[in-house]
PDB file of N, CA and C in Angstrom:
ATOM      1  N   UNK A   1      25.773  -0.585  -1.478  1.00  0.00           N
ATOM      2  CA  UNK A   1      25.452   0.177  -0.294  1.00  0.00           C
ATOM      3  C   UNK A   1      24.055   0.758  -0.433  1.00  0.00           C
ATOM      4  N   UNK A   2      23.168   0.865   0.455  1.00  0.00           N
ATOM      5  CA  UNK A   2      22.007   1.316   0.256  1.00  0.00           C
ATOM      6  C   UNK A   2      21.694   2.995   0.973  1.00  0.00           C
ATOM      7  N   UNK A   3      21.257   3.336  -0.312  1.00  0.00           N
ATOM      8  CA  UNK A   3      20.935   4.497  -0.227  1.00  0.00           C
ATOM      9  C   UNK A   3      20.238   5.439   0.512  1.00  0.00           C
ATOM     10  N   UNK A   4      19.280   4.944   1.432  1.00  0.00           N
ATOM     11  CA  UNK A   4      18.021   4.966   2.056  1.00  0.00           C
ATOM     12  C   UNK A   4      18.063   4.274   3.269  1.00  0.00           C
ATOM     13  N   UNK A   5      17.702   4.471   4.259  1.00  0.00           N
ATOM     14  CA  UNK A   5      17.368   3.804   5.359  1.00  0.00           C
ATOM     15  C   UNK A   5      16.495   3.300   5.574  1.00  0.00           C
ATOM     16  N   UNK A   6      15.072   3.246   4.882  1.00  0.00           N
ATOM     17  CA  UNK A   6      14.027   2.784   4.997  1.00  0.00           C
ATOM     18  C   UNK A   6      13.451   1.598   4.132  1.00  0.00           C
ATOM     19  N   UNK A   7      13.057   0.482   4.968  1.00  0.00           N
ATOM     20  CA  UNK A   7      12.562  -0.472   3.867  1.00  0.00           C
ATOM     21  C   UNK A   7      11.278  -0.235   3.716  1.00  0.00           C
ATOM     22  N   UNK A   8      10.501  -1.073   2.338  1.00  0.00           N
ATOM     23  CA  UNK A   8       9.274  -0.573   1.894  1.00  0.00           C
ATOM     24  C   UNK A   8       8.697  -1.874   1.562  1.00  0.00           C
ATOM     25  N   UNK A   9       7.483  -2.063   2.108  1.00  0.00           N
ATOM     26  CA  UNK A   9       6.834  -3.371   1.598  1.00  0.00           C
ATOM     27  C   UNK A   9       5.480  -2.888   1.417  1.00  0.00           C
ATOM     28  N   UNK A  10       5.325  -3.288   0.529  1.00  0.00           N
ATOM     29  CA  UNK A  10       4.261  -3.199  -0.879  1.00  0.00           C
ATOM     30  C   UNK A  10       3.140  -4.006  -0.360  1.00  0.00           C
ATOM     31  N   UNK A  11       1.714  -4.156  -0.039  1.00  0.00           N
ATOM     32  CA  UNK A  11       0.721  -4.674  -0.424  1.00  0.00           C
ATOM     33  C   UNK A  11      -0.164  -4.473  -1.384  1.00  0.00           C
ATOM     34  N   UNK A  12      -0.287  -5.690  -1.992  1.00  0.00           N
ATOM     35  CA  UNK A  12      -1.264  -4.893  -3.115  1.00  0.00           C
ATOM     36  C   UNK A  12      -2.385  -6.600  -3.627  1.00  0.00           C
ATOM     37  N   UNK A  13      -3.104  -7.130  -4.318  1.00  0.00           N
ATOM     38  CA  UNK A  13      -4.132  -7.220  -4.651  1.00  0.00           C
ATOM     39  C   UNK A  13      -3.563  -8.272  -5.665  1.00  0.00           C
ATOM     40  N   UNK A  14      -3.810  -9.414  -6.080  1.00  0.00           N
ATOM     41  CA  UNK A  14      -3.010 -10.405  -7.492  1.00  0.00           C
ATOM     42  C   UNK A  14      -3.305 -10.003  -8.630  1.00  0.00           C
ATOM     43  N   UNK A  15      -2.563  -9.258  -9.094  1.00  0.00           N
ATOM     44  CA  UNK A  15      -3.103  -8.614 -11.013  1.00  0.00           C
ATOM     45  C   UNK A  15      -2.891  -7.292 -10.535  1.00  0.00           C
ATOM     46  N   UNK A  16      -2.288  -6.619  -9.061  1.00  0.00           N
ATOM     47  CA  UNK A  16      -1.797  -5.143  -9.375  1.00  0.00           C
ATOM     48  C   UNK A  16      -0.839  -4.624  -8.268  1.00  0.00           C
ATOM     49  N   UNK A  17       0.181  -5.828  -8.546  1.00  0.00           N
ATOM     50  CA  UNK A  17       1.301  -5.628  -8.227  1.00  0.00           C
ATOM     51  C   UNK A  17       2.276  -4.670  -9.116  1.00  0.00           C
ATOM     52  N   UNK A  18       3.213  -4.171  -8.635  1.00  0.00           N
ATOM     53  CA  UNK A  18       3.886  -3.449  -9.536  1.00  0.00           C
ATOM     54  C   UNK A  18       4.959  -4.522 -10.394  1.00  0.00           C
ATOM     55  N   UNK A  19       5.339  -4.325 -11.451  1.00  0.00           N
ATOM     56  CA  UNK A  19       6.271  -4.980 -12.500  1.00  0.00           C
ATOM     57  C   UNK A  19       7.332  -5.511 -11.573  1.00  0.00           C
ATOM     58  N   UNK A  20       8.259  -6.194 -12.112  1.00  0.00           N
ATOM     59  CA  UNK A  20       9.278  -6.641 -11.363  1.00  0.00           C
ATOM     60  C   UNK A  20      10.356  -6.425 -11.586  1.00  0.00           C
ATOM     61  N   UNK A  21      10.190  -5.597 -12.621  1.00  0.00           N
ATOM     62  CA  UNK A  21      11.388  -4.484 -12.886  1.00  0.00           C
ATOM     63  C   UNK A  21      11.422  -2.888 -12.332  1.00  0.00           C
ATOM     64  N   UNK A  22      10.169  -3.095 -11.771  1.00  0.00           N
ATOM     65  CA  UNK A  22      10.392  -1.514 -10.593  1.00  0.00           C
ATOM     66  C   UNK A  22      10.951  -1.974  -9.453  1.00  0.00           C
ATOM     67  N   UNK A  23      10.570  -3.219  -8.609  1.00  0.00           N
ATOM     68  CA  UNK A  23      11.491  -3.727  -7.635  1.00  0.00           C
ATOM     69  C   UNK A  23      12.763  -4.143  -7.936  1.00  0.00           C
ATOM     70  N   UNK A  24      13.116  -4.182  -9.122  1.00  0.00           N
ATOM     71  CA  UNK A  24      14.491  -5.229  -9.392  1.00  0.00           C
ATOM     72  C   UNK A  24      15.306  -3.550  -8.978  1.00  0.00           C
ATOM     73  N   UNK A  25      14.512  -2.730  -9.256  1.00  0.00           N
ATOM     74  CA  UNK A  25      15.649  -1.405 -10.078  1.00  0.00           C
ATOM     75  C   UNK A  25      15.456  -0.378  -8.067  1.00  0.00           C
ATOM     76  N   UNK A  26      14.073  -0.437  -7.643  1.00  0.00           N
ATOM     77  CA  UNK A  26      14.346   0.260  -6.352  1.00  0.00           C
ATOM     78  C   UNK A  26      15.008  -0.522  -5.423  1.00  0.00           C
ATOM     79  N   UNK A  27      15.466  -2.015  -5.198  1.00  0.00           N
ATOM     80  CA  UNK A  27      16.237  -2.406  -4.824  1.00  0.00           C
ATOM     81  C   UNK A  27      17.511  -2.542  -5.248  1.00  0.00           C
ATOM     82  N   UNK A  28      18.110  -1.829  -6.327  1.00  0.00           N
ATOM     83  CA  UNK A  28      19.266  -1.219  -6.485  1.00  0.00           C
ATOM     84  C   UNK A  28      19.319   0.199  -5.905  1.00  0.00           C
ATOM     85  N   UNK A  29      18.473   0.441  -5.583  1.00  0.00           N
ATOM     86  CA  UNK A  29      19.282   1.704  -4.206  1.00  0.00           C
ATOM     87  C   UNK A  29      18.749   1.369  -3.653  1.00  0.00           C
ATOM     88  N   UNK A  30      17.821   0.712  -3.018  1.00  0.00           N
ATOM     89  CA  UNK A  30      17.297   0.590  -1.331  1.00  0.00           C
ATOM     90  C   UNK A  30      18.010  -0.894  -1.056  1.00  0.00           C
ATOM     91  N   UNK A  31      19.410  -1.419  -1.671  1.00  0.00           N
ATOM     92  CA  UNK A  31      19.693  -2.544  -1.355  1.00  0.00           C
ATOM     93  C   UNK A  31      18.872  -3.604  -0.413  1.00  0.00           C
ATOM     94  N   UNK A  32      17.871  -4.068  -1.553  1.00  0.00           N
ATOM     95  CA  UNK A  32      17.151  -5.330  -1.257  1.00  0.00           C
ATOM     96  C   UNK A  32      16.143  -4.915  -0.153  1.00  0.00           C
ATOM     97  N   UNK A  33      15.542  -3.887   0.020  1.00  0.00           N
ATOM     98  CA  UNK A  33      15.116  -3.486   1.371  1.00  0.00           C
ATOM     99  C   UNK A  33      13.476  -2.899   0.995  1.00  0.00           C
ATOM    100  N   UNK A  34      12.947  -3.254  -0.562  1.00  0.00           N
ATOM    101  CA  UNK A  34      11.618  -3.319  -0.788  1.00  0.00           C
ATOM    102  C   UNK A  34      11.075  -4.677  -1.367  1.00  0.00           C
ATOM    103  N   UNK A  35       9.838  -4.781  -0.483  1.00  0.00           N
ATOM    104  CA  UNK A  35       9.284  -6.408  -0.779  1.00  0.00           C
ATOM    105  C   UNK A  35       8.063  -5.669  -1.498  1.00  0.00           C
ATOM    106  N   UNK A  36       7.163  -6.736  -2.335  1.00  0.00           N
ATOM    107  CA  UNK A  36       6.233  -6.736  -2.438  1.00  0.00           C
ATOM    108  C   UNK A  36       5.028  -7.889  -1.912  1.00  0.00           C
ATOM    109  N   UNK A  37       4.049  -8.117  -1.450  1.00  0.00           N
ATOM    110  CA  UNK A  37       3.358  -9.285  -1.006  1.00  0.00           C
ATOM    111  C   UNK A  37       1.743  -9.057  -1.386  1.00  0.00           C
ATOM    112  N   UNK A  38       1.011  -9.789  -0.951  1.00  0.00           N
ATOM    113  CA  UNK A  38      -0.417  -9.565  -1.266  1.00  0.00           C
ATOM    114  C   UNK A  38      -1.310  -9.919   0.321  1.00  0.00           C
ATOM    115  N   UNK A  39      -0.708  -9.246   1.529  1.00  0.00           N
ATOM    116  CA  UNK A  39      -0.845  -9.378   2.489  1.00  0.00           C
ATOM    117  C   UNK A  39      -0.874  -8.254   3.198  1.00  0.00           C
ATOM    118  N   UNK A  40      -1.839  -7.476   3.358  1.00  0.00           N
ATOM    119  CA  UNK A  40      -2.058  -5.967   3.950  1.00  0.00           C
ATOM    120  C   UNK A  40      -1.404  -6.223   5.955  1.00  0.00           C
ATOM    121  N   UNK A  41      -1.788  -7.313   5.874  1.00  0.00           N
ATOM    122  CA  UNK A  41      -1.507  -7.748   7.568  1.00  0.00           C
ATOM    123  C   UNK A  41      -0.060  -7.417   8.004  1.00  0.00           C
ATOM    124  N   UNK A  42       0.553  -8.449   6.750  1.00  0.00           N
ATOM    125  CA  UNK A  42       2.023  -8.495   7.143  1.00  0.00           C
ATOM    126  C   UNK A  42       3.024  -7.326   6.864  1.00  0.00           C
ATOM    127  N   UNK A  43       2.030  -6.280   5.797  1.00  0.00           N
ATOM    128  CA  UNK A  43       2.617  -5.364   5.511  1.00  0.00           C
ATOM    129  C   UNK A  43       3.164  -4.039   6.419  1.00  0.00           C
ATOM    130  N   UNK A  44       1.680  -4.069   7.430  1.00  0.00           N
ATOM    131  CA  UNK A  44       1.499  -3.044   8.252  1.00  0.00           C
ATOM    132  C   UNK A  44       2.387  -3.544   9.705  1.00  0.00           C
ATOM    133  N   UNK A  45       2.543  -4.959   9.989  1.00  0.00           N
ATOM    134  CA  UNK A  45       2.960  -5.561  11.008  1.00  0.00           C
ATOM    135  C   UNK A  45       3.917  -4.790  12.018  1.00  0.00           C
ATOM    136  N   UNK A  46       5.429  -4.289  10.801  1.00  0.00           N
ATOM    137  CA  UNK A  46       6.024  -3.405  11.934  1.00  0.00           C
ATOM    138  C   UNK A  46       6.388  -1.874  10.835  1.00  0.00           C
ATOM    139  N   UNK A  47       5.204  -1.993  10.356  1.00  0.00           N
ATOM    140  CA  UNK A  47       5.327  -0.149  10.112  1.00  0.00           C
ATOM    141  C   UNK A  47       5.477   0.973  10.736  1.00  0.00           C
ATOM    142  N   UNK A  48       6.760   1.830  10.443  1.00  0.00           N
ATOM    143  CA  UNK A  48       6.584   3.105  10.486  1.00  0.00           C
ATOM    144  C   UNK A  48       5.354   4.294  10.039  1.00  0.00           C
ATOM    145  N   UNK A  49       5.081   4.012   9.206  1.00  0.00           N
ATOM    146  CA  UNK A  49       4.166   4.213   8.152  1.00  0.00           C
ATOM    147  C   UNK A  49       3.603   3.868   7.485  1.00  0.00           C
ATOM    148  N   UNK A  50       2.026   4.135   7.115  1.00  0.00           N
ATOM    149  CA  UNK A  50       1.164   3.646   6.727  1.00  0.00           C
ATOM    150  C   UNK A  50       0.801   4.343   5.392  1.00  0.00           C
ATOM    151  N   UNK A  51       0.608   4.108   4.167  1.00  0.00           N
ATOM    152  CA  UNK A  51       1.005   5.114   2.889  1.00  0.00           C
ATOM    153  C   UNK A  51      -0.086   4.564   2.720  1.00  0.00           C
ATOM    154  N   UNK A  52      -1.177   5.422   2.017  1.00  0.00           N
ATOM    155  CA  UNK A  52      -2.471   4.124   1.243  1.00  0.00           C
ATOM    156  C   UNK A  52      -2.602   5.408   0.344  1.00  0.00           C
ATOM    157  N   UNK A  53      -3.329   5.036  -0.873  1.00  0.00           N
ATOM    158  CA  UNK A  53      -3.829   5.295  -2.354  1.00  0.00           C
ATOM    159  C   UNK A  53      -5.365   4.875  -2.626  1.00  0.00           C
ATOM    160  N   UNK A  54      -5.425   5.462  -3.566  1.00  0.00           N
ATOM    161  CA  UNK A  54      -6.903   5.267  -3.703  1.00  0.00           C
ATOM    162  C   UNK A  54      -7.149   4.025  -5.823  1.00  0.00           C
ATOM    163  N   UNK A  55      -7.963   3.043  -5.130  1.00  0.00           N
ATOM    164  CA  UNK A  55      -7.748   2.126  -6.471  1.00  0.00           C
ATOM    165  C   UNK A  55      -8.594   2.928  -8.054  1.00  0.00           C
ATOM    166  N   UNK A  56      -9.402   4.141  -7.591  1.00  0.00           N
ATOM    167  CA  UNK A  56      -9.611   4.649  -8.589  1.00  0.00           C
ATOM    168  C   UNK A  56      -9.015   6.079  -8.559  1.00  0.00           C
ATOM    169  N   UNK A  57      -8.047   6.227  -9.741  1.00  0.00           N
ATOM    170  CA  UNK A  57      -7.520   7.621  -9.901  1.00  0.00           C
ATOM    171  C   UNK A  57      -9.179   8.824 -10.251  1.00  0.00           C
ATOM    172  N   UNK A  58      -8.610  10.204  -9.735  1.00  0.00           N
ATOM    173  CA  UNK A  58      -9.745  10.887 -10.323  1.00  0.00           C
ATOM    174  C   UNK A  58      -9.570  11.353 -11.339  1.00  0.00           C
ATOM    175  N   UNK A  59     -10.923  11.724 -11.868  1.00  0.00           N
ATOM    176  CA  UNK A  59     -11.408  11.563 -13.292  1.00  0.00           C
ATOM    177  C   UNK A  59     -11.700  10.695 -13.866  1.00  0.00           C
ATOM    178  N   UNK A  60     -11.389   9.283 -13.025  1.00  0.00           N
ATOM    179  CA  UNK A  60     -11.306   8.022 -13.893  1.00  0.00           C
ATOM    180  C   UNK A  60     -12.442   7.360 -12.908  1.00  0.00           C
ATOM    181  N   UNK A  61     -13.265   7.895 -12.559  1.00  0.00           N
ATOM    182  CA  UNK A  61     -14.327   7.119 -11.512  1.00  0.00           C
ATOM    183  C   UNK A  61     -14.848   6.096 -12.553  1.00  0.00           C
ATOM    184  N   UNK A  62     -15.403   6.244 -13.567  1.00  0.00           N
ATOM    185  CA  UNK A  62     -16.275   5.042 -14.175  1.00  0.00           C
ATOM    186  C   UNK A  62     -14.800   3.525 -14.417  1.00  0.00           C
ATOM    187  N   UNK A  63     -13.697   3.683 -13.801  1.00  0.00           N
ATOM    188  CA  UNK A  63     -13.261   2.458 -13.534  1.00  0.00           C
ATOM    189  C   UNK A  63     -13.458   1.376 -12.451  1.00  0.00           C
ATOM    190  N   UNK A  64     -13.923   2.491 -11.246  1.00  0.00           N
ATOM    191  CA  UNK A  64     -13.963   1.388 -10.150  1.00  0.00           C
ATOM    192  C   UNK A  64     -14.751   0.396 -10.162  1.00  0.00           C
ATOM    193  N   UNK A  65     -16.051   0.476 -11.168  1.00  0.00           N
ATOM    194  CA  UNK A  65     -17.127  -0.616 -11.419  1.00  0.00           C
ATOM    195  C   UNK A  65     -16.363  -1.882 -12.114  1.00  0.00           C
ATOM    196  N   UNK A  66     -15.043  -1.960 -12.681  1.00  0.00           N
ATOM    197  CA  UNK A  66     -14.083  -2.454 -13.135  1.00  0.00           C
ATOM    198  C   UNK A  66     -13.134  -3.769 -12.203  1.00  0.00           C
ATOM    199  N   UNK A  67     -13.040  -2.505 -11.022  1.00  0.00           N
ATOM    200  CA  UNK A  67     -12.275  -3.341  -9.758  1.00  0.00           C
ATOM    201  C   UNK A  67     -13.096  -4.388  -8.686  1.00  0.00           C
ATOM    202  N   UNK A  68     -12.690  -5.461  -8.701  1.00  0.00           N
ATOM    203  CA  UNK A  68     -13.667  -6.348  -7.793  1.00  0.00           C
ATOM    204  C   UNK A  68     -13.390  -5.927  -6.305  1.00  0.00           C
ATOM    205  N   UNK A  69     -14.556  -6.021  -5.853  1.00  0.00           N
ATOM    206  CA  UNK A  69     -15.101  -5.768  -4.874  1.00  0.00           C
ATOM    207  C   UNK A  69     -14.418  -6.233  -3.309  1.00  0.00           C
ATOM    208  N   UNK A  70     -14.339  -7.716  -3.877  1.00  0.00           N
ATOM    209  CA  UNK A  70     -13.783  -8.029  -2.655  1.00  0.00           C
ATOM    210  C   UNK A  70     -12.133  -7.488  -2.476  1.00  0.00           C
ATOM    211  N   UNK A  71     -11.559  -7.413  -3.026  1.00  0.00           N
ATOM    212  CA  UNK A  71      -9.983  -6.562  -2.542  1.00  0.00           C
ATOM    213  C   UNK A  71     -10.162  -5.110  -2.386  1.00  0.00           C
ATOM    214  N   UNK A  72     -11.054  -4.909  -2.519  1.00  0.00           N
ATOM    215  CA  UNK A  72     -11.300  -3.401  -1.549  1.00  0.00           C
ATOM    216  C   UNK A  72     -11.615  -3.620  -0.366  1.00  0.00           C
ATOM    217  N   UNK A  73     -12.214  -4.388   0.030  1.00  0.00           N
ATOM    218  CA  UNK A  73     -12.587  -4.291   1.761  1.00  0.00           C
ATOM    219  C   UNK A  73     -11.247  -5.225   2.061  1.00  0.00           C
ATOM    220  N   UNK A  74     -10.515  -6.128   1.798  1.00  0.00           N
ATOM    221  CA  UNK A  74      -9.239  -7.204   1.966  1.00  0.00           C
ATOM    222  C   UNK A  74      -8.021  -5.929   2.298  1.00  0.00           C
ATOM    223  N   UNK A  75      -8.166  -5.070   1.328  1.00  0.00           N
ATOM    224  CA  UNK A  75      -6.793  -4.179   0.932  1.00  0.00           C
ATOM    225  C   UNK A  75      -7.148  -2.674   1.676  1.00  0.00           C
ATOM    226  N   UNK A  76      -8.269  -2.420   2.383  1.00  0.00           N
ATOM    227  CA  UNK A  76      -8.976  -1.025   3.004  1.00  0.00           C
ATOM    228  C   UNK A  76      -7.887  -1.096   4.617  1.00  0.00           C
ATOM    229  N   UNK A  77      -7.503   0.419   4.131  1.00  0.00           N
ATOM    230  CA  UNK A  77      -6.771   0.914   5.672  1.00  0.00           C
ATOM    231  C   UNK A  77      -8.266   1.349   6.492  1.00  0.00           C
ATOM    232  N   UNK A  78      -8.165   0.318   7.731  1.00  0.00           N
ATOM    233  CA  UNK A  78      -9.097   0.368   8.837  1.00  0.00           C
ATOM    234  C   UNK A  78      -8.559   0.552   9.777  1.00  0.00           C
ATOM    235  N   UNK A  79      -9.877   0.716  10.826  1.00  0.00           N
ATOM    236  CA  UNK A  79      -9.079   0.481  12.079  1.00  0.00           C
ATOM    237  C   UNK A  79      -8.571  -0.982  12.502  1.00  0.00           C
ATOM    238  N   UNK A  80      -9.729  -1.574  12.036  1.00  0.00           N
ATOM    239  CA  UNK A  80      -9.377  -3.527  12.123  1.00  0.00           C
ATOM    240  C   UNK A  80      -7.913  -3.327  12.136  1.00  0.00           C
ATOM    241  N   UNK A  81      -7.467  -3.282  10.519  1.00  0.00           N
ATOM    242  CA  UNK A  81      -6.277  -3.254   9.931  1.00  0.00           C
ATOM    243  C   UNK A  81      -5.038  -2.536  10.776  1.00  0.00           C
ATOM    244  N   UNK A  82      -5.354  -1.309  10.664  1.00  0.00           N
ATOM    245  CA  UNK A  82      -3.961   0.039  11.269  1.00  0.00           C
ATOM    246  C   UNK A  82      -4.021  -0.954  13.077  1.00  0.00           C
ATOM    247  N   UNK A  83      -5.174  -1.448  13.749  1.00  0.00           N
ATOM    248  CA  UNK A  83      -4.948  -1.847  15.168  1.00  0.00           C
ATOM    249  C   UNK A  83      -4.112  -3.426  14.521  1.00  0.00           C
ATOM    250  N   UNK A  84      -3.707  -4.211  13.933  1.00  0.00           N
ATOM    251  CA  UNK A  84      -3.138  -5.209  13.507  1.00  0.00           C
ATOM    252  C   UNK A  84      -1.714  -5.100  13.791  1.00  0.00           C
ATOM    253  N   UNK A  85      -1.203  -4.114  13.576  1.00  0.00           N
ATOM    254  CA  UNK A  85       0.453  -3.952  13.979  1.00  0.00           C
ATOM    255  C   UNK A  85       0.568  -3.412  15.093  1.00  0.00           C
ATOM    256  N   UNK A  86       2.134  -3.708  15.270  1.00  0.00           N
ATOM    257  CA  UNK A  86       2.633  -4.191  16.292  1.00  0.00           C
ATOM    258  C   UNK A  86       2.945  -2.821  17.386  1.00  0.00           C
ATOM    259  N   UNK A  87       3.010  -1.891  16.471  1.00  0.00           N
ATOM    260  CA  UNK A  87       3.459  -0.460  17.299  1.00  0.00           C
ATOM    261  C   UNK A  87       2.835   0.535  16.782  1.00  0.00           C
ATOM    262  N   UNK A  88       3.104   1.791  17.282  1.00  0.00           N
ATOM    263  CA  UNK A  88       2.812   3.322  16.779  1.00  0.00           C
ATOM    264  C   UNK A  88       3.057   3.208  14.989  1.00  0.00           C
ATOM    265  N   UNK A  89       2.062   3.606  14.866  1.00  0.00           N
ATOM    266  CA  UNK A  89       2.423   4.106  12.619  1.00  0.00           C
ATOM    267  C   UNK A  89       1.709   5.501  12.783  1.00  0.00           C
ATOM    268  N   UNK A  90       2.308   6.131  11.967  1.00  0.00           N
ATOM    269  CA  UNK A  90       1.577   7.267  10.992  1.00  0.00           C
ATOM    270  C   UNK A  90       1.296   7.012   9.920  1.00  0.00           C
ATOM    271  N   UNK A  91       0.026   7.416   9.232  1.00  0.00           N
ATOM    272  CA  UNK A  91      -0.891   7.228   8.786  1.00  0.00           C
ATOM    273  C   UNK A  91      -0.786   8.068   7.174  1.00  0.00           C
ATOM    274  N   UNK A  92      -0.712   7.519   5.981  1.00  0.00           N
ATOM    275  CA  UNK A  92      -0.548   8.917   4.425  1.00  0.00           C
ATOM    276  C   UNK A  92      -1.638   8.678   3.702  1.00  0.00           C
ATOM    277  N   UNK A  93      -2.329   9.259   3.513  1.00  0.00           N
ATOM    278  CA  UNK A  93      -3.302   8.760   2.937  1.00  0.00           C
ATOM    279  C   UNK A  93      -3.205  10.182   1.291  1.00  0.00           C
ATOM    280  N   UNK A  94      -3.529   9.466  -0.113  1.00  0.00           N
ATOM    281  CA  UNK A  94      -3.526  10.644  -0.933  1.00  0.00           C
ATOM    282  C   UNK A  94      -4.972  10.790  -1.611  1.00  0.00           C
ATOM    283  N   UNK A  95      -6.134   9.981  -0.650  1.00  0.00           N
ATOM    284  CA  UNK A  95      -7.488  10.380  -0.902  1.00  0.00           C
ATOM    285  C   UNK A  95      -7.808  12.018  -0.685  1.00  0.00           C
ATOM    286  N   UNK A  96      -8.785  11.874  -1.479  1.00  0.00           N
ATOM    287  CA  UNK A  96      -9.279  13.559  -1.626  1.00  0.00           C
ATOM    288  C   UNK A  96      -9.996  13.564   0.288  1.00  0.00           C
ATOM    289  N   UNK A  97      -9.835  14.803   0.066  1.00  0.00           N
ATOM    290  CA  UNK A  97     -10.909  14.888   1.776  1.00  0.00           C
ATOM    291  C   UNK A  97     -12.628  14.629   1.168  1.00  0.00           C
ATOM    292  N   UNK A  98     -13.018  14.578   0.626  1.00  0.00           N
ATOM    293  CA  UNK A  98     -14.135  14.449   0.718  1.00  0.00           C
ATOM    294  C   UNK A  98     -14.257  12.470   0.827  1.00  0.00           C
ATOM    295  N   UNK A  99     -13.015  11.934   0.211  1.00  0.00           N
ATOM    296  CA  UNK A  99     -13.191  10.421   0.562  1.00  0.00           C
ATOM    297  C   UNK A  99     -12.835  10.186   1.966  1.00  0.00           C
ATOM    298  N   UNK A 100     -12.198  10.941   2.661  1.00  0.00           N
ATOM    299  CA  UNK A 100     -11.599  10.953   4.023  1.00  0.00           C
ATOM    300  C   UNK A 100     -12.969  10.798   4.606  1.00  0.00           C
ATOM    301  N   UNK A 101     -13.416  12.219   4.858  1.00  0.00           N
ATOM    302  CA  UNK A 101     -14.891  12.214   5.668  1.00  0.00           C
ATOM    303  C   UNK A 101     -15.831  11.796   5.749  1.00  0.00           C
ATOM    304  N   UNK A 102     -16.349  10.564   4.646  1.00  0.00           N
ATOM    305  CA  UNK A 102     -17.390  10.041   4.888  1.00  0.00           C
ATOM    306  C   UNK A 102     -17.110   8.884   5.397  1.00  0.00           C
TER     307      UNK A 102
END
């Protein structure tokens, strides 16, 4: 029986996906109801919600020179992007405000 009412699909980038033992184990309570893909499009398609993260944690800025370039603009919540689906989403973002505003 699933625990949760909400399904969760994952976009993320090839080389930073989450393990497949965090999905094996949150789809033991969200009975089968989190995907993961490497498709920001299909992710947002019929979202409720829009959750985004930031690929460099802080304090850890001298990593992002680390992360290639192109899956940041591929994997970036835009407007391009957020206008891509199909209905109303709200929007989570856990960037600092100073990454918000510029």
């Amino acid at each position: 029986m699933r625990k949760t009412r909400y399904e969760l699909e994952i976009a993320s980038p090839a080389g930073y996906e989450l393990d497949k033992d965090s999905i094996i184990e949150a789809n033991k309570i969200a009975a089968d109801a989190v995907w993961q893909s490497r498709d920001p499009r299909k992710a947002v398609a019929n979202a409720d919600v829009i959750y985004t993260d930031t690929w460099v944690s802080m304090g850890q800025e001298d990593e992002k020179a680390k992360r290639p370039a192109r899956f940041w603009r591929a994997f970036e919540v835009n407007a391009d992007l957020v206008s891509s689906r199909r209905r109303m989403s709200r929007l989570c973002t856990v960037c600092p405000h100073t990454a918000v505003m510029k």
